[in-house]
Protein backbone atom coordinates (compact mmCIF):
# COMPACT_ATOMS: atom_id res chain seq x y z
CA UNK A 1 -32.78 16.62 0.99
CA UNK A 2 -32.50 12.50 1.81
CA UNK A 3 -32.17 11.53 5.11
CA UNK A 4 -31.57 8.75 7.33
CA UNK A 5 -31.44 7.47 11.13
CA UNK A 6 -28.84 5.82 12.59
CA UNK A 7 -29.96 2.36 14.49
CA UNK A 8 -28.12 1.37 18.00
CA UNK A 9 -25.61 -0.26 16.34
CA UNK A 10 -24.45 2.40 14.43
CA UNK A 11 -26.01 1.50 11.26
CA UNK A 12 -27.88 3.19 8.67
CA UNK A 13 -29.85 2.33 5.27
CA UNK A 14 -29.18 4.38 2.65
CA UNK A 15 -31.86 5.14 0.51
CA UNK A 16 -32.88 3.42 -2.96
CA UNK A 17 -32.67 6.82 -4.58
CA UNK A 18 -29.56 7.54 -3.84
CA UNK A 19 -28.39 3.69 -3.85
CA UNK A 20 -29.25 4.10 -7.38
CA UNK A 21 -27.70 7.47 -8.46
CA UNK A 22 -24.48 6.17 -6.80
CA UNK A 23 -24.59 2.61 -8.12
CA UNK A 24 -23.71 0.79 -4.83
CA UNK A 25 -25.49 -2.34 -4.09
CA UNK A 26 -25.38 -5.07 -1.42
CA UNK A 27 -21.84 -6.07 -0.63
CA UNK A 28 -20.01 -3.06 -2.36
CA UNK A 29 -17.36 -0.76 -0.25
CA UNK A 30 -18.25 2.66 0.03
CA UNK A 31 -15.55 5.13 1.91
CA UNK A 32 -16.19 8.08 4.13
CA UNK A 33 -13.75 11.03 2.73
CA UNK A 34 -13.33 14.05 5.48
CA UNK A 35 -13.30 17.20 3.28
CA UNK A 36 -13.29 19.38 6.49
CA UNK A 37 -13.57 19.02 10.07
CA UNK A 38 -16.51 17.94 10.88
CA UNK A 39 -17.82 17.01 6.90
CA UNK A 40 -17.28 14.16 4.92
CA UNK A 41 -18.19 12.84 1.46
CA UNK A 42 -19.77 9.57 1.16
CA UNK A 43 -17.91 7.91 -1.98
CA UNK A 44 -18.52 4.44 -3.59
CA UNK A 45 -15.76 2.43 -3.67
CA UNK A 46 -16.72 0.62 -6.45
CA UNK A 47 -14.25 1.06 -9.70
CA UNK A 48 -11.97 -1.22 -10.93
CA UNK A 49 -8.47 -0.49 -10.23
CA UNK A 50 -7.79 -0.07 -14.13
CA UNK A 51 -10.30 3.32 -13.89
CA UNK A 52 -6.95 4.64 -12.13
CA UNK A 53 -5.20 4.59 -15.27
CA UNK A 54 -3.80 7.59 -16.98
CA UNK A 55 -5.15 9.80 -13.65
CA UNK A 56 -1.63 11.53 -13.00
CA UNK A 57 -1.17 11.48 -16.80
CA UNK A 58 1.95 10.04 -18.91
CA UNK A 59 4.73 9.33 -16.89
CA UNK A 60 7.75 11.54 -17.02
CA UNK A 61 9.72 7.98 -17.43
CA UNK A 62 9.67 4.32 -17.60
CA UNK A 63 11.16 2.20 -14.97
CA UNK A 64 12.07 -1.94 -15.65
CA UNK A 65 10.64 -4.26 -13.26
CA UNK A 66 13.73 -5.29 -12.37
CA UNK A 67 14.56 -1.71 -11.09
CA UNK A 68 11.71 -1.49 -9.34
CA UNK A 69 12.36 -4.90 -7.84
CA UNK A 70 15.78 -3.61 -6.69
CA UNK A 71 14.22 -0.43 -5.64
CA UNK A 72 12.17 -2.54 -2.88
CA UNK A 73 15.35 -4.95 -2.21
CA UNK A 74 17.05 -1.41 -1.05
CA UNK A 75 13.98 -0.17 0.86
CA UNK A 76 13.35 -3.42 2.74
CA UNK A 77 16.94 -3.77 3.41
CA UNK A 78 17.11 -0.71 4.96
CA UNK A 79 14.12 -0.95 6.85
CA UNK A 80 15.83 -3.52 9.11
């Protein structure tokens, strides 16, 4: 098992092995996911938004952008 410390300032290094295994380097985002109370996964935040794609599979149908546009309209409207 890897370990760390945690400095005064709430700060921690994480190690090279697993720096590597996880492919985060200096300056990438990294989130802290709780799975239960009391446990979280540590989770690099570090695909591109187009890795998303196809996740939920096809969609069920296609909507114009200017329905979605008027979809918003109606929700902002609303929101007032």
């Amino acid at each position: 098992m890897t370990s760390a410390t945690v400095t005064s300032k709430g700060q921690i290094t994480i190690p090279a092995r697993i720096r590597d295994a996880m492919h985060v380097s200096a300056g990438d985002r990294v989130e802290f996911v709780e799975v239960e109370p009391g446990r979280y996964e540590f989770i690099a935040a570090t695909r591109s938004i187009t890795a998303l794609k196809g996740m939920f599979g096809p969609a069920s149908k296609t909507v114009s952008i200017e329905d979605m546009n008027a979809a918003i309209a109606a929700r902002g409207a609303s929101a007032r």
